[in-house]
Protein backbone atom coordinates (compact mmCIF):
# COMPACT_ATOMS: atom_id res chain seq x y z
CA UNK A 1 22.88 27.68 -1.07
CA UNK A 2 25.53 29.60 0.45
CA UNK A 3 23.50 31.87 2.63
CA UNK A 4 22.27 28.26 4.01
CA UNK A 5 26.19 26.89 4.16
CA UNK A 6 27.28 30.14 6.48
CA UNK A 7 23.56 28.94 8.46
CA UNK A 8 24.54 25.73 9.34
CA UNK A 9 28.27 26.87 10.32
CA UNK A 10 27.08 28.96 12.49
CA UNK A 11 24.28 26.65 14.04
CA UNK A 12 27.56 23.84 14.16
CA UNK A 13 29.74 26.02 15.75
CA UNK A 14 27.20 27.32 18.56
CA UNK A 15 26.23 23.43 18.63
CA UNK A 16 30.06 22.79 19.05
CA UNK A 17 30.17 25.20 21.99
CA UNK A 18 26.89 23.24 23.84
CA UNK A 19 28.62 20.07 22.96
CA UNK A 20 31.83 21.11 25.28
CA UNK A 21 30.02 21.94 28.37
CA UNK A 22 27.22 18.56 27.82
CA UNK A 23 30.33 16.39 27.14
CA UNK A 24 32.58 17.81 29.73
CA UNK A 25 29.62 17.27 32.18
CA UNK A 26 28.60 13.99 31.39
CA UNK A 27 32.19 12.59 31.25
CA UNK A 28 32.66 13.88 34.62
CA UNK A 29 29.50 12.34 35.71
CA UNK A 30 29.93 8.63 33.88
CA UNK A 31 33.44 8.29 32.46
CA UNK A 32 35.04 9.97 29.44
CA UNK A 33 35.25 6.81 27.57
CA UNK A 34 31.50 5.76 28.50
CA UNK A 35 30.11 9.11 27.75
CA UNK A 36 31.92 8.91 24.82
CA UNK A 37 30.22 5.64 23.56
CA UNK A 38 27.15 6.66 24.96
CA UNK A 39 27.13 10.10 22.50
CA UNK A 40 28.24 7.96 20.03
CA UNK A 41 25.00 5.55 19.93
CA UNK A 42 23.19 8.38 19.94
CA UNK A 43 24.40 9.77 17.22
CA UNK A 44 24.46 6.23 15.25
CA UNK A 45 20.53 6.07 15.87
CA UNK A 46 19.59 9.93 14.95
CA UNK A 47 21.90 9.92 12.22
CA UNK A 48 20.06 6.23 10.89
CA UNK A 49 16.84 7.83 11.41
CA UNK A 50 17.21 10.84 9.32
CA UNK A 51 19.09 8.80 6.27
CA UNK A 52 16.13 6.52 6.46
CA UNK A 53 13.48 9.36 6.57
CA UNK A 54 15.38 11.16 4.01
CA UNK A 55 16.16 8.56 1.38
CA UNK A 56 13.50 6.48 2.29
CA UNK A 57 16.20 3.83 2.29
CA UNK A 58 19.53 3.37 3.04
CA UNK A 59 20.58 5.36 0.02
CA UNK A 60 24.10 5.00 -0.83
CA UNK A 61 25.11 4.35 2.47
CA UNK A 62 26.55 0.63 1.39
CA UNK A 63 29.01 2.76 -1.28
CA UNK A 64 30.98 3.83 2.21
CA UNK A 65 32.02 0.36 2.19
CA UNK A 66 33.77 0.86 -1.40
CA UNK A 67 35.28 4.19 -1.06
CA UNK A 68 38.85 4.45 -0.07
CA UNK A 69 39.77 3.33 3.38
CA UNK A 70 41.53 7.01 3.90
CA UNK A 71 37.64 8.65 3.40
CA UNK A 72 36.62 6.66 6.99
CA UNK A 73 39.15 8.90 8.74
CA UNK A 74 36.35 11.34 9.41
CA UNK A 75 34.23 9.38 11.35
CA UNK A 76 38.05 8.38 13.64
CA UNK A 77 38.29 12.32 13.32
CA UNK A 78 34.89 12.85 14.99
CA UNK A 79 36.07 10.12 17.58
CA UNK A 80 39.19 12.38 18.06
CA UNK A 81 37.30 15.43 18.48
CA UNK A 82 34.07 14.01 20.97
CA UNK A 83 36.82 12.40 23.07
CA UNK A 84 39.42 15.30 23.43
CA UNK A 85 36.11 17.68 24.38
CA UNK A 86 34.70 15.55 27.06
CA UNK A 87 38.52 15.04 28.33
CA UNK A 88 39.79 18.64 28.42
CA UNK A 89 36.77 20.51 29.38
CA UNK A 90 36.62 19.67 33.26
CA UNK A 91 40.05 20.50 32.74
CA UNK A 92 40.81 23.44 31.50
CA UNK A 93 37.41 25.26 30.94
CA UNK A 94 35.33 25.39 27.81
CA UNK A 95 36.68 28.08 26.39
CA UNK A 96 39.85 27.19 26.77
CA UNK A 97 38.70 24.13 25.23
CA UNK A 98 37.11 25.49 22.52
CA UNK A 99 39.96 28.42 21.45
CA UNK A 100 42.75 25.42 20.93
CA UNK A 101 40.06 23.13 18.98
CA UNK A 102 39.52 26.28 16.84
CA UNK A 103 43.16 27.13 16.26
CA UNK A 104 43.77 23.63 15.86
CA UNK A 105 40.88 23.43 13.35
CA UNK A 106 41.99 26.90 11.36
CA UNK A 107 45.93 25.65 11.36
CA UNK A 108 44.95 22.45 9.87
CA UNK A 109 42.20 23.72 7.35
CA UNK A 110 45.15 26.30 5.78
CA UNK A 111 47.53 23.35 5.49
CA UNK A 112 44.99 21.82 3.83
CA UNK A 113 43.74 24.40 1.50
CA UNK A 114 47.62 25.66 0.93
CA UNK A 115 48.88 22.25 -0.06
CA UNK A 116 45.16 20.63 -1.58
CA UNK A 117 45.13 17.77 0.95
CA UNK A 118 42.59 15.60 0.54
CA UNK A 119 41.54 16.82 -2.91
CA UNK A 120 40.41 19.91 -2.26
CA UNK A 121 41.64 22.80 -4.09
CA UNK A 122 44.41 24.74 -3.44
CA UNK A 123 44.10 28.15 -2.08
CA UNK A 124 47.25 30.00 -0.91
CA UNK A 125 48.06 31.65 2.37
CA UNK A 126 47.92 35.27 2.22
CA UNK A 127 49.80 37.36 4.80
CA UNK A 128 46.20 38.25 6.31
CA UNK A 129 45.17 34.68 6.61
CA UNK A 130 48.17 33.91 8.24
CA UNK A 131 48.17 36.49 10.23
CA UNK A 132 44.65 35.78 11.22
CA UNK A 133 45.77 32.25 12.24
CA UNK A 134 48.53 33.65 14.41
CA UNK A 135 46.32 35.95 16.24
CA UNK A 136 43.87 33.04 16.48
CA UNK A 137 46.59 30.50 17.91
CA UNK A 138 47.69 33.39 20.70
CA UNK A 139 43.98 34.22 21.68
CA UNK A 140 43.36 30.32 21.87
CA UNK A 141 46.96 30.57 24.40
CA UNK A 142 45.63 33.59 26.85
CA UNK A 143 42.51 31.35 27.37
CA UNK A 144 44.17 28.95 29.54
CA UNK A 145 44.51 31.78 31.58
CA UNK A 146 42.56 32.01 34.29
């Protein structure tokens, strides 16, 4: 199960890349706020689709409704992270784009390992993860240079 883990990372983060450019485009073309809606159904109706097919059902979808509020922040996360793309894209490039969300991403995943946010468990910051994360955060810098 790992080797298919480290798969779908790397199918989500060359996804992730595609979704910059689409978004960026399509924002540019109908609104960022309307192409953000607009990904948004389409999400709601794939995502449906596959539960359905999946679990033949709903499966536990209607436990969402009983979990802690705090657990809904990932789908206001998503929201955060589908807006900001198809906002800063036309802006200042996709790979600019794409180095911040990254740094971003690998600054906030160490706080969150280091400190067990969230329930997850703790895992400290070595000198070569952080020193990985500063390299990360300068390289993510340089790319707003054009």
């Amino acid at each position: 199960m790992t080797a298919a883990a480290a798969g779908l990372a790397v199918l989500a983060g060359l996804a992730g890349s595609v979704q910059v450019a689409v978004m960026g485009r399509f924002g540019s073309r109908i609104g960022v706020l309307e192409a953000l809606t607009f990904a948004t159904c389409v999400q709601v109706v794939l995502s449906a689709s596959i539960l359905l097919v999946a679990r033949l059902g709903t499966g536990g979808f209607a436990g969402g409704f009983r979990a802690p509020v705090w657990m809904w922040s990932g789908g206001l996360m998503g929201l955060v992270v589908v807006f900001t793309i198809t906002f800063a894209q036309p802006r200042i490039g996709a790979t600019a784009t794409i180095g911040i969300l990254i740094a971003g991403q690998l600054v906030m995943g160490a706080a969150i390992d280091r400190f067990g946010l969230f329930g997850v468990e703790q895992i400290g910051i070595s000198w070569p993860r952080a020193l990985g994360i500063v390299l990360l955060g300068a390289g993510a810098a340089l790319s707003l240079v054009r």
